[in-house]
Protein backbone atom coordinates (compact mmCIF):
# COMPACT_ATOMS: atom_id res chain seq x y z
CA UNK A 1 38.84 -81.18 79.77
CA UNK A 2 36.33 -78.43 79.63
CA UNK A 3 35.33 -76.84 76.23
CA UNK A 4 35.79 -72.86 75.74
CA UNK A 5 32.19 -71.86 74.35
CA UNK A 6 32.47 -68.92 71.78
CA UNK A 7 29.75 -66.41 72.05
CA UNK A 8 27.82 -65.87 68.48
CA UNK A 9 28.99 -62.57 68.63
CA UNK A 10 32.06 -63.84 68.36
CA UNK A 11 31.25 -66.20 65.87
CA UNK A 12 29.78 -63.48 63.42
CA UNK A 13 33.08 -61.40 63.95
CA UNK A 14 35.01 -64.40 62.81
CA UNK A 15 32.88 -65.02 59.50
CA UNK A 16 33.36 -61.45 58.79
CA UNK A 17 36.81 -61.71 58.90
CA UNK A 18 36.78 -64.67 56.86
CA UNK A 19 34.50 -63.49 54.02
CA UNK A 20 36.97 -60.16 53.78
CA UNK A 21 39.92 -61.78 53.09
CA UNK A 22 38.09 -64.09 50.58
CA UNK A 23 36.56 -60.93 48.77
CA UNK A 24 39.36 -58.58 49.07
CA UNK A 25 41.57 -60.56 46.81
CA UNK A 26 38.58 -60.58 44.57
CA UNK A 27 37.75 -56.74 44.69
CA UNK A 28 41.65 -56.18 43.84
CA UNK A 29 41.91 -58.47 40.90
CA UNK A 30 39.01 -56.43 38.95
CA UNK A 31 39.95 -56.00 35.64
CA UNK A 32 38.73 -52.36 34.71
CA UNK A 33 39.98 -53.40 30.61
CA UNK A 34 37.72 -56.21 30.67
CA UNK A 35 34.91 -56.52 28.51
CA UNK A 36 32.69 -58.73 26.62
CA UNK A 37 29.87 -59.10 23.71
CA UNK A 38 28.52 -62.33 22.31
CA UNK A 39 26.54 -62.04 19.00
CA UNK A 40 24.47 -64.61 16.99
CA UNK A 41 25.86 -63.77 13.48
CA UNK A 42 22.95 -64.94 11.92
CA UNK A 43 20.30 -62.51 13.41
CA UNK A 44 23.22 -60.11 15.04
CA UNK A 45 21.05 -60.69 18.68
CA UNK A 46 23.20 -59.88 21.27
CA UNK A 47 23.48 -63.07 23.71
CA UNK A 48 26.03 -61.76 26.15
CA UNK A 49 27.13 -58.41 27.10
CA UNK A 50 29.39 -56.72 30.07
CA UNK A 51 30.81 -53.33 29.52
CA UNK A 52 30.18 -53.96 25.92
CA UNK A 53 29.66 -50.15 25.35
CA UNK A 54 33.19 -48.51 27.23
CA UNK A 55 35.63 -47.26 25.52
CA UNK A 56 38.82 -49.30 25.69
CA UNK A 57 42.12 -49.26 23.46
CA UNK A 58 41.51 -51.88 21.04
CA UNK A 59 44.92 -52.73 20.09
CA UNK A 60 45.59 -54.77 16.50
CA UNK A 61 41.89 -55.51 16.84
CA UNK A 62 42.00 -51.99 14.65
CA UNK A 63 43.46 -53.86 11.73
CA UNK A 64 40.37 -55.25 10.90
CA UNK A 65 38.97 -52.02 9.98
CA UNK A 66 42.17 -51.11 7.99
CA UNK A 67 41.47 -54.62 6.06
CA UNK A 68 38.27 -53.86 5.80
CA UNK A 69 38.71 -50.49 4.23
CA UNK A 70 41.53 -52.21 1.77
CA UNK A 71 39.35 -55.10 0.74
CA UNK A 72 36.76 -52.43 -0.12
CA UNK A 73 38.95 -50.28 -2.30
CA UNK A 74 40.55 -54.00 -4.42
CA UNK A 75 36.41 -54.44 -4.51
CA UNK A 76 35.84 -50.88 -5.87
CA UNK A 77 39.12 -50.93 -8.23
CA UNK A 78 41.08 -48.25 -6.07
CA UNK A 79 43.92 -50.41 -6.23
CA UNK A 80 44.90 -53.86 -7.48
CA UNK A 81 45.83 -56.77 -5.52
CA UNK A 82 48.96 -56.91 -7.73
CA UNK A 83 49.89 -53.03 -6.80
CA UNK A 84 53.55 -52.73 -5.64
CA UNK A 85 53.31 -50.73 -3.21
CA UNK A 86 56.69 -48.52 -2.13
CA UNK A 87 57.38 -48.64 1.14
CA UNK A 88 57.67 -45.09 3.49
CA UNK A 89 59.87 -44.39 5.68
CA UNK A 90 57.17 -44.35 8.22
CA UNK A 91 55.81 -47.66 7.80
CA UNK A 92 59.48 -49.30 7.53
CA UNK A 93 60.04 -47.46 11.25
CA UNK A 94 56.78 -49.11 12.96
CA UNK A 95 57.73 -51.38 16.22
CA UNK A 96 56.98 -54.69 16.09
CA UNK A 97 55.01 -57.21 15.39
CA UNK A 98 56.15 -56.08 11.88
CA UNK A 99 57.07 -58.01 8.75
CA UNK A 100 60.65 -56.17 8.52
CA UNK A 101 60.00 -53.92 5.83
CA UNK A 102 62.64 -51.24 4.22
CA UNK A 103 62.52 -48.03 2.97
CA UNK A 104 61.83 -47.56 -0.74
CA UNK A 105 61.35 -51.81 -0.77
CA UNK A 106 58.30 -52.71 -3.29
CA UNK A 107 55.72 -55.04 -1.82
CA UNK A 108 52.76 -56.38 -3.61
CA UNK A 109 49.86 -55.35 -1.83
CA UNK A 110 48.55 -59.05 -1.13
CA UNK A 111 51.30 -59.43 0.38
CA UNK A 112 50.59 -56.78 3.02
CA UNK A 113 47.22 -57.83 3.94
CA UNK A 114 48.37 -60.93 4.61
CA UNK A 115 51.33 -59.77 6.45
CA UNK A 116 48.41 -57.23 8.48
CA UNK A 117 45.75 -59.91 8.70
CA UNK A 118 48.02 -63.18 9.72
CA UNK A 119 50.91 -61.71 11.85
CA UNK A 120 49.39 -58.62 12.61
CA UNK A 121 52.19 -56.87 11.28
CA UNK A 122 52.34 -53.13 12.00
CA UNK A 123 54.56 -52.11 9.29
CA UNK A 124 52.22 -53.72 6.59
CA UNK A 125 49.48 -52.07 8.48
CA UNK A 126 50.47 -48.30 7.76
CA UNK A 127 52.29 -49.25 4.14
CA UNK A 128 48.41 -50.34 3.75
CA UNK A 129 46.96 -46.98 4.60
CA UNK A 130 49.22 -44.98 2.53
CA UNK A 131 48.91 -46.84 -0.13
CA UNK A 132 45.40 -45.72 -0.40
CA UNK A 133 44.48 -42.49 0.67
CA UNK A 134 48.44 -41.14 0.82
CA UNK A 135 49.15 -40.72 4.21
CA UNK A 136 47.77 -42.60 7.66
CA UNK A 137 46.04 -39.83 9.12
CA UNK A 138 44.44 -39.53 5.75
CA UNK A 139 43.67 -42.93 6.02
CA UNK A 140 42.56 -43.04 9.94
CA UNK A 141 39.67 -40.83 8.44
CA UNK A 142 38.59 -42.73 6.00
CA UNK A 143 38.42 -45.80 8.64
CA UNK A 144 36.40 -43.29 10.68
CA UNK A 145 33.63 -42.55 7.67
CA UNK A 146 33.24 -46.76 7.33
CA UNK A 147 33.10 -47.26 11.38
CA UNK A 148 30.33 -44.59 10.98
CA UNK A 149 28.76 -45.89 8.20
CA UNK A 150 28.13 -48.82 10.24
CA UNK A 151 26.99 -48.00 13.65
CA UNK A 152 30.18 -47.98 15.09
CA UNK A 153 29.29 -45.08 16.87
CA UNK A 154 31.74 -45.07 20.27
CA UNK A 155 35.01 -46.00 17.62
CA UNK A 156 37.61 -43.21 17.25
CA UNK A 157 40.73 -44.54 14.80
CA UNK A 158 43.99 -42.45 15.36
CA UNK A 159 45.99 -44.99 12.96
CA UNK A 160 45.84 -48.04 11.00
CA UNK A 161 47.55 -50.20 13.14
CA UNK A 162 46.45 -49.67 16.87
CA UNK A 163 49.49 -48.95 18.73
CA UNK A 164 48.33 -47.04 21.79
CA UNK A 165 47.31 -43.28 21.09
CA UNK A 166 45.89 -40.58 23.18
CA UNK A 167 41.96 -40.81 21.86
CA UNK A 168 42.27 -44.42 19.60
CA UNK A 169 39.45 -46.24 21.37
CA UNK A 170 36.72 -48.39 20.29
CA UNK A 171 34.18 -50.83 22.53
CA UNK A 172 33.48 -54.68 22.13
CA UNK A 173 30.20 -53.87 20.89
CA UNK A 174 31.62 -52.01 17.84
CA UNK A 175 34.56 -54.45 17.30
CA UNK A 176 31.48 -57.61 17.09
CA UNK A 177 29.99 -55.37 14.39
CA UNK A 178 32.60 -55.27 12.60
CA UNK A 179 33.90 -58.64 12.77
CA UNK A 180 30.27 -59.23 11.37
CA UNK A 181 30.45 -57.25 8.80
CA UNK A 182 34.39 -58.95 7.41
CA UNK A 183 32.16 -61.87 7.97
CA UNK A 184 29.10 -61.02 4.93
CA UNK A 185 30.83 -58.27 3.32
CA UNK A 186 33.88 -59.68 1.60
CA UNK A 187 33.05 -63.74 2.06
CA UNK A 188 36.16 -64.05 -0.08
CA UNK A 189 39.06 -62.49 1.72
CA UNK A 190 37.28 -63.94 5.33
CA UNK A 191 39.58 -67.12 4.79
CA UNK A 192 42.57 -64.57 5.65
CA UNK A 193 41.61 -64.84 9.20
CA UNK A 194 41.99 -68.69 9.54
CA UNK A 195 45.06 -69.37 7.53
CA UNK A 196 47.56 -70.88 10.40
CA UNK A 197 50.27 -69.45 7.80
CA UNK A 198 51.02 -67.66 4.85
CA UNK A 199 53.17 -66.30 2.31
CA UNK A 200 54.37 -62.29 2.78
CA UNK A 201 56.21 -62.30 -0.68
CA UNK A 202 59.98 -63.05 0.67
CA UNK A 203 58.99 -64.25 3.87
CA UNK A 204 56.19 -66.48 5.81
CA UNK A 205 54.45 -65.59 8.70
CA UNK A 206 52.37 -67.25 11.13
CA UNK A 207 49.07 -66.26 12.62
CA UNK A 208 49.17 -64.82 15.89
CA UNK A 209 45.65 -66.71 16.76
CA UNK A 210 46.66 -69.91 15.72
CA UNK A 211 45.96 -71.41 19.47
CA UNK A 212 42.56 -70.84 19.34
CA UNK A 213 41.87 -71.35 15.63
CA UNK A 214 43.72 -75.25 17.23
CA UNK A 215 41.76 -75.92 19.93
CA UNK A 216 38.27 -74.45 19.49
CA UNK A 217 35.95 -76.38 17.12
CA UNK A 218 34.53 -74.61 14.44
CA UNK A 219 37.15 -71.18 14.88
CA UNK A 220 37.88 -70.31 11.52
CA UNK A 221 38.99 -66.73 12.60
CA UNK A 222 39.76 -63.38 13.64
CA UNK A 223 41.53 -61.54 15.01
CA UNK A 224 43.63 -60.63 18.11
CA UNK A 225 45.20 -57.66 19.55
CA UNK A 226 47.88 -56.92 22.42
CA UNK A 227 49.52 -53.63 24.09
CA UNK A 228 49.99 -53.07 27.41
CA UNK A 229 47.49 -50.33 27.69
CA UNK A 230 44.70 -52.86 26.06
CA UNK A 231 45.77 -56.17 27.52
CA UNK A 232 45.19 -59.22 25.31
CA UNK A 233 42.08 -58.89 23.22
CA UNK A 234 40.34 -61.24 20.35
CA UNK A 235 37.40 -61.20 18.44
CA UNK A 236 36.71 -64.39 17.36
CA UNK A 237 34.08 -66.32 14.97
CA UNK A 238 32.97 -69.79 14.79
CA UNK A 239 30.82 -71.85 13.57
CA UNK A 240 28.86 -75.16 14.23
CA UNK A 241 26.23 -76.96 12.08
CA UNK A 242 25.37 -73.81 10.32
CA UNK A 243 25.54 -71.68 13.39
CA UNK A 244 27.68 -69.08 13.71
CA UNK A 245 29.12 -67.40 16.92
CA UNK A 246 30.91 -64.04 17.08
CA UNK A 247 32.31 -63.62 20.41
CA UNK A 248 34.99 -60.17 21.94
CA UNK A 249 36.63 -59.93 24.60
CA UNK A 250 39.04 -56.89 25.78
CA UNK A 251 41.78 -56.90 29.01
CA UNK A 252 43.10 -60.53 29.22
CA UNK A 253 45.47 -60.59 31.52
CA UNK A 254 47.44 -63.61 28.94
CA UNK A 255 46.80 -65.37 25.93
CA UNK A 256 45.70 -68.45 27.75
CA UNK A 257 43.25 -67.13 29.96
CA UNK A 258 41.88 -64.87 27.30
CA UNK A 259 41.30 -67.71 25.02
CA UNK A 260 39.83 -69.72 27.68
CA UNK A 261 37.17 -66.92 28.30
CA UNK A 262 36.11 -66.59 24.51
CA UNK A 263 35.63 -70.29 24.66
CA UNK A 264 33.97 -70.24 27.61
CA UNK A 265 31.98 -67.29 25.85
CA UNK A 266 31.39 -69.41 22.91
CA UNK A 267 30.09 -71.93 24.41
CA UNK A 268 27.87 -69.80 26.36
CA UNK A 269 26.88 -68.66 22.69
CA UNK A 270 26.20 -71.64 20.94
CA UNK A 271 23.86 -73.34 23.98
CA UNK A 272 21.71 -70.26 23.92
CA UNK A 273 21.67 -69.62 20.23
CA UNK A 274 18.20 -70.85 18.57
CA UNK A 275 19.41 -73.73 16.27
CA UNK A 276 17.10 -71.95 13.52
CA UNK A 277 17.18 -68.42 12.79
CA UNK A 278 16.06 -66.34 9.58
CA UNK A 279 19.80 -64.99 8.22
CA UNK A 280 19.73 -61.51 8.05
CA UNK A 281 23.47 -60.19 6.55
CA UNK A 282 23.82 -56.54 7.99
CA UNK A 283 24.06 -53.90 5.15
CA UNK A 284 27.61 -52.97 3.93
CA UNK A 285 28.13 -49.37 4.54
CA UNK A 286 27.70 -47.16 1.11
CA UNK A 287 31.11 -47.04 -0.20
CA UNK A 288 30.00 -43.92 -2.25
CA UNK A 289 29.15 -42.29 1.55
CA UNK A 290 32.22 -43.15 2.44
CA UNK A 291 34.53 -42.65 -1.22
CA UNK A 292 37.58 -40.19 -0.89
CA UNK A 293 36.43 -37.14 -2.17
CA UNK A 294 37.39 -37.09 -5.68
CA UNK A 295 39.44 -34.06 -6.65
CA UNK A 296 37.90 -31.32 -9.12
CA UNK A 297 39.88 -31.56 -12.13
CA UNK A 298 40.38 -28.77 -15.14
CA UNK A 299 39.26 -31.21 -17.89
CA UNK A 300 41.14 -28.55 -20.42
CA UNK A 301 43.88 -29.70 -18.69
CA UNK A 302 44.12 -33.07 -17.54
CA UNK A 303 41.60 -34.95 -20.69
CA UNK A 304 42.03 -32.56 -23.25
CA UNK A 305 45.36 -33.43 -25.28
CA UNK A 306 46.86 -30.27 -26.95
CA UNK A 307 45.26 -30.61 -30.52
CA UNK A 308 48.97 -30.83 -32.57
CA UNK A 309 48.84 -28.15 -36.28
CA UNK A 310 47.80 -30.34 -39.26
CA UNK A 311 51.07 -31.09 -41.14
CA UNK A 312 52.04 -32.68 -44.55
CA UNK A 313 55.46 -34.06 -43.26
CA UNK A 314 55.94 -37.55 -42.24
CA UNK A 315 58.43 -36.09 -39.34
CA UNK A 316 55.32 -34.28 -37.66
CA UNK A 317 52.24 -36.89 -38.17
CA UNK A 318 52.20 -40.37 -35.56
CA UNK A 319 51.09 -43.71 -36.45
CA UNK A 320 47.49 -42.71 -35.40
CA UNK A 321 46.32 -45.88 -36.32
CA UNK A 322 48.57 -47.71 -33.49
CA UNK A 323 46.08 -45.87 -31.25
CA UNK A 324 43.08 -46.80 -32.61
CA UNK A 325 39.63 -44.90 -32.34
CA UNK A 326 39.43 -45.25 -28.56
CA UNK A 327 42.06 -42.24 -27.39
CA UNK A 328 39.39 -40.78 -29.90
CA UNK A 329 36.47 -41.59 -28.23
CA UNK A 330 38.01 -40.50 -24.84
CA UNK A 331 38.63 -36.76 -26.51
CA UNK A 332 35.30 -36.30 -27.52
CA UNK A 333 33.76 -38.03 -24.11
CA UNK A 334 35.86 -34.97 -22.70
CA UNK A 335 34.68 -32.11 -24.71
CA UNK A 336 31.07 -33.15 -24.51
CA UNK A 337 31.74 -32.23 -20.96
CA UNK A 338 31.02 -28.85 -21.48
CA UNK A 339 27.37 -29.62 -22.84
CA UNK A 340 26.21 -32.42 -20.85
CA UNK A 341 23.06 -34.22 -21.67
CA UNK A 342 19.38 -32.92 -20.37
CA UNK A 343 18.34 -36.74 -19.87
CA UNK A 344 21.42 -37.80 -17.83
CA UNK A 345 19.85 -41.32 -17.39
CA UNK A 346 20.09 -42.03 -21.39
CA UNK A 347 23.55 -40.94 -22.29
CA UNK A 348 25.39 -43.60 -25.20
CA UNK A 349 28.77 -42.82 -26.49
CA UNK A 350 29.64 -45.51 -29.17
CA UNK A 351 33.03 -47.46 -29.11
CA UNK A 352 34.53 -48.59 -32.40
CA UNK A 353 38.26 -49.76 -32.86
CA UNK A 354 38.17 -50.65 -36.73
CA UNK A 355 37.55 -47.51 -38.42
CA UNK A 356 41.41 -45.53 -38.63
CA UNK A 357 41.38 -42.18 -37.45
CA UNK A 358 42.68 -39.22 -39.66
CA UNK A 359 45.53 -38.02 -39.18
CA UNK A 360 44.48 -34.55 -39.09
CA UNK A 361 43.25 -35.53 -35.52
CA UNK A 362 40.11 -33.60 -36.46
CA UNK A 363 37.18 -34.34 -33.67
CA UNK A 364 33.97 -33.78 -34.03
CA UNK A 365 31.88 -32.62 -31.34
CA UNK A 366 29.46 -35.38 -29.74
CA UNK A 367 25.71 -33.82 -29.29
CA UNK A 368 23.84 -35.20 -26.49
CA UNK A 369 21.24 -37.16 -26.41
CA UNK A 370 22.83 -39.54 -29.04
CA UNK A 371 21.80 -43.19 -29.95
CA UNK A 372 24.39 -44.85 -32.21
CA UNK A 373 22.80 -48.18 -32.98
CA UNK A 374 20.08 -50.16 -31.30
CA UNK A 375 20.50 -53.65 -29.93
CA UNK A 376 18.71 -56.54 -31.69
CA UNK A 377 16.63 -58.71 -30.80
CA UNK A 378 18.48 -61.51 -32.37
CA UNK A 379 20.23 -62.60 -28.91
CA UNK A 380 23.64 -62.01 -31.11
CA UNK A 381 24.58 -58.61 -29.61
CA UNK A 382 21.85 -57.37 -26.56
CA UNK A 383 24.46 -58.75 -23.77
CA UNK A 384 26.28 -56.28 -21.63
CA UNK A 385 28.66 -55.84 -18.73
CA UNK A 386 28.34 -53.79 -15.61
CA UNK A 387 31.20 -52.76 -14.18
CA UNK A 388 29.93 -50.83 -11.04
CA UNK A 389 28.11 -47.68 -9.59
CA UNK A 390 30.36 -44.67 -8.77
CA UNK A 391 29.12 -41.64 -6.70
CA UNK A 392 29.24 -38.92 -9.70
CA UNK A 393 29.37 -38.76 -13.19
CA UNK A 394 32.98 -38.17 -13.69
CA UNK A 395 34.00 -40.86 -12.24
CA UNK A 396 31.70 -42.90 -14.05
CA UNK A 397 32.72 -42.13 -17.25
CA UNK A 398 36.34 -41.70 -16.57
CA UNK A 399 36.29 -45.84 -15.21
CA UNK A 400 34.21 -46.72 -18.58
CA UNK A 401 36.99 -44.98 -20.92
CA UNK A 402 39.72 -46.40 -18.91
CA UNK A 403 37.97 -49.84 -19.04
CA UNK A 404 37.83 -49.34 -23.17
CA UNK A 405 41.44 -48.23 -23.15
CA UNK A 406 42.41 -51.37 -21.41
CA UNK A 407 39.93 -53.54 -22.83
CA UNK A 408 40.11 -52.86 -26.38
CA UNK A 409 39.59 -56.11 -28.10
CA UNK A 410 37.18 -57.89 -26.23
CA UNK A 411 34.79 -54.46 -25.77
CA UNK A 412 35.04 -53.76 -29.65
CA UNK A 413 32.07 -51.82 -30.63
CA UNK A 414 30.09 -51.64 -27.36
CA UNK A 415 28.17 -49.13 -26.14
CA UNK A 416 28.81 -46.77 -22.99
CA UNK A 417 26.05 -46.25 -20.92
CA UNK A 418 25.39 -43.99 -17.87
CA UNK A 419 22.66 -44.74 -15.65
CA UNK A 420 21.79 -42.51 -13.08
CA UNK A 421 20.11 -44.54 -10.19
CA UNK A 422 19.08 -44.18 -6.16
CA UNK A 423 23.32 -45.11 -5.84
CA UNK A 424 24.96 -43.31 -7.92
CA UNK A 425 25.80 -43.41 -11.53
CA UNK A 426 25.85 -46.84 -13.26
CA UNK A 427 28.76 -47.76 -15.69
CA UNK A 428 27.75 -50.27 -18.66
CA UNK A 429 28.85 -51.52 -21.69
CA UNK A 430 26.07 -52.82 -23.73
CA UNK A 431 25.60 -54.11 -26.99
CA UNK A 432 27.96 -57.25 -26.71
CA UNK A 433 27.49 -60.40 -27.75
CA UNK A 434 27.34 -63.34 -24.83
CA UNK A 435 30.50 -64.44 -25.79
CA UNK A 436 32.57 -61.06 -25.74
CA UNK A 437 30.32 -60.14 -22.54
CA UNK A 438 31.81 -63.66 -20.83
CA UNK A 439 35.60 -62.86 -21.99
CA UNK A 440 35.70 -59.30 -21.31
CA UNK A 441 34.47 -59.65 -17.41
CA UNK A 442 37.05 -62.66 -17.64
CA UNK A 443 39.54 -60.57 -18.41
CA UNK A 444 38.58 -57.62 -15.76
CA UNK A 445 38.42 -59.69 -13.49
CA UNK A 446 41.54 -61.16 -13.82
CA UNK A 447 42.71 -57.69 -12.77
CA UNK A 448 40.28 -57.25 -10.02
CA UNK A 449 38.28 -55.21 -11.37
CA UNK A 450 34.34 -55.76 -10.67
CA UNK A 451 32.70 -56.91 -13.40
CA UNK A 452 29.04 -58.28 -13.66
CA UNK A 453 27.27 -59.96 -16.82
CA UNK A 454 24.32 -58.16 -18.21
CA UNK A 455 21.79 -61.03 -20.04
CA UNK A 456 19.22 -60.12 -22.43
CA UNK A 457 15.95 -58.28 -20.78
């Protein structure tokens, strides 16, 4: 039987065909949501980037920023971890994922970020937000001034949760950035992210990542994210003989195939990672840049008790000594206002609980510059404590005299120093001895307020 020879035109034609309806299926399966950045944590050098820089909805990924934001106001002594926090109608009405909160329920606010950072619970997210700056879109601002701060410059937050909303977009570049920065800036809430489970007060939740923090070596976190508009995103860290990996991704189509692509990403990371690189820990952003503007208050009005009329009769006078010298100190702290001191950097106020107040309430007004007593040399009483740098000196002093309020045993007959430096204004009690230095940060602390030892020189 005779063969039918095919002409090479023919031939050609036929290839054509077949390399069409290989690459059409290709062309249609593009995923316009997908993108990707792979980042040496170490050195932040970029290893792996495609459409790193568009603008894509980010999903729950946007929780990390409203973490971020709350870790820095626990840090700054906004708020206490312990805070019970009332829930709003609003955040009670978020759709799921969401821990089930009601209205007017109390929550400890611990128990929100982990609710927020482990189930990625909307609900906790916003009850989060208000809870510092009052209202989410208050908030959403706020997150905005810290993505700033940082170089997140293609980031827009609409809310604290990152349900899909006309303009909420951020790119995988910024979200690696900021997985960095949860990373070096708050080493000590990072462990969040790679907790399988946790407690949420009444109830325990499970981490929505706990696939790949199972079956990646070395994962010890993020965070992922999932709405239909974003597909399913992650931004995920891990880490292998001292090298660390931070790897995004944006638009997986499932959970499974986006997990296999940060893996495959990771691995991509780790074999072109130097195995030695010089750490360099990207700069938190200036949390007095970024601060809620302090409101301007009528110190007549809001430190400035109404002096009460001397009077004989027992009815009339209070057990001033109950009180102690402190409330004392904090009056005349307040009326000083008025004639601050020409050397800002050298301003003492002395605090002394054992002398008993008259009962006159009679206060004398404090003249700047004043030195009360001068530290020795004897190593007994040159110690100190430093309990952070605020971005004015209102706020300074108003955080020392509620510290000595609070405080008033273990920061008996300190000093109160204001330092005015390159960051702000310094807040210091000095003048303690080592052991009421140790017990009074102890005790701050405790109640997460930042606290540093000052030693002698």
């Amino acid at each position: 039987m005779r063969r039918r020879q095919v002409s090479p035109a023919r031939v050609g034609a036929l290839l054509l065909s077949f390399l069409f309806c290989v690459t059409a299926p290709m062309v249609l399966l593009a995923n316009p949501k997908y993108a990707a950045m792979v980042m040496d944590a170490r050195s932040g050098e970029i290893l792996h980037s495609e459409n790193a820089n568009k603008r894509l909805h980010p999903a729950s990924l946007t929780k990390m920023m409203t973490l971020y934001v709350v870790f820095q106001a626990v840090e700054n002594g906004e708020i206490s971890l312990d805070k019970k926090v009332k829930i709003s109608r609003h955040a009670a009405s978020e759709p799921p994922s969401k821990l089930g909160l009601r209205p007017g329920q109390k929550v400890r606010l611990r128990y929100l970020i982990r609710a927020a950072a482990v189930k990625s619970a909307n609900d906790a997210a916003t009850a989060l937000g208000e809870a510092i700056e009052g209202s989410e879109a208050a908030f959403a601002r706020r997150m905005n001034r810290t993505a700033k701060a940082m170089g997140m410059n293609r980031t827009t937050f609409k809310n604290a949760h990152g349900l899909t909303e006309s303009g909420h977009l951020s790119t995988a570049r910024d979200m690696t950035i900021l997985g960095r920065h949860l990373f070096y800036d708050f080493p000590d809430y990072y462990h969040l992210f790679a907790r399988k489970t946790a407690s949420a007060g009444s109830k325990k939740v499970r981490n929505t990542n706990r696939r790949f923090l199972s079956n990646y070596r070395g994962a010890d976190g993020i965070k992922t994210g999932y709405t239909r508009a974003a597909g399913y995103n992650l931004v995920a860290s891990a880490n292998r003989n001292g090298e660390r990996i931070i790897t995004t991704v944006f638009g997986g189509r499932s959970t499974t195939t986006r997990n296999a692509q940060v893996a495959k990403l990771m691995n991509l990371g780790f074999k072109k990672a130097p195995r030695n690189v010089k750490l360099q820990k990207p700069k938190p952003p200036s949390y007095i840049a970024i601060a809620r503007a302090y409101p301007v208050i009528n110190l007549s009005k809001s430190l400035r008790p109404k002096i009460r009329p001397e009077n004989n009769t027992d009815n009339n006078l209070i057990a001033v000594n109950e009180f102690k010298s402190d409330i004392l100190s904090a009056l005349k702290l307040a009326q000083a206002e008025d004639n601050p001191p020409e050397n800002p950097s050298e301003e003492y106020t002395n605090i002394s609980f054992n002398s008993s107040p008259a009962p006159a309430y009679k206060i004398e007004t404090v003249k700047y510059p004043r030195t009360i007593s001068r530290l020795t040399s004897s190593g007994q009483r040159d110690w100190g404590i430093d309990i952070g740098t605020f971005p004015n000196r209102f706020t300074a002093d108003k955080m020392l005299i509620k510290t000595a309020l609070s405080e008033m045993m273990s920061l008996e007959g300190s000093l109160r120093k204001v330092v005015q430096n390159k960051n702000g204004y310094r807040a210091t009690f000095l003048g303690l001895s080592e052991n009421k230095a140790g017990q009074a940060c102890k005790r701050l602390r405790n109640r997460n307020i930042t606290c540093e030892i000052i030693s002698p020189g």
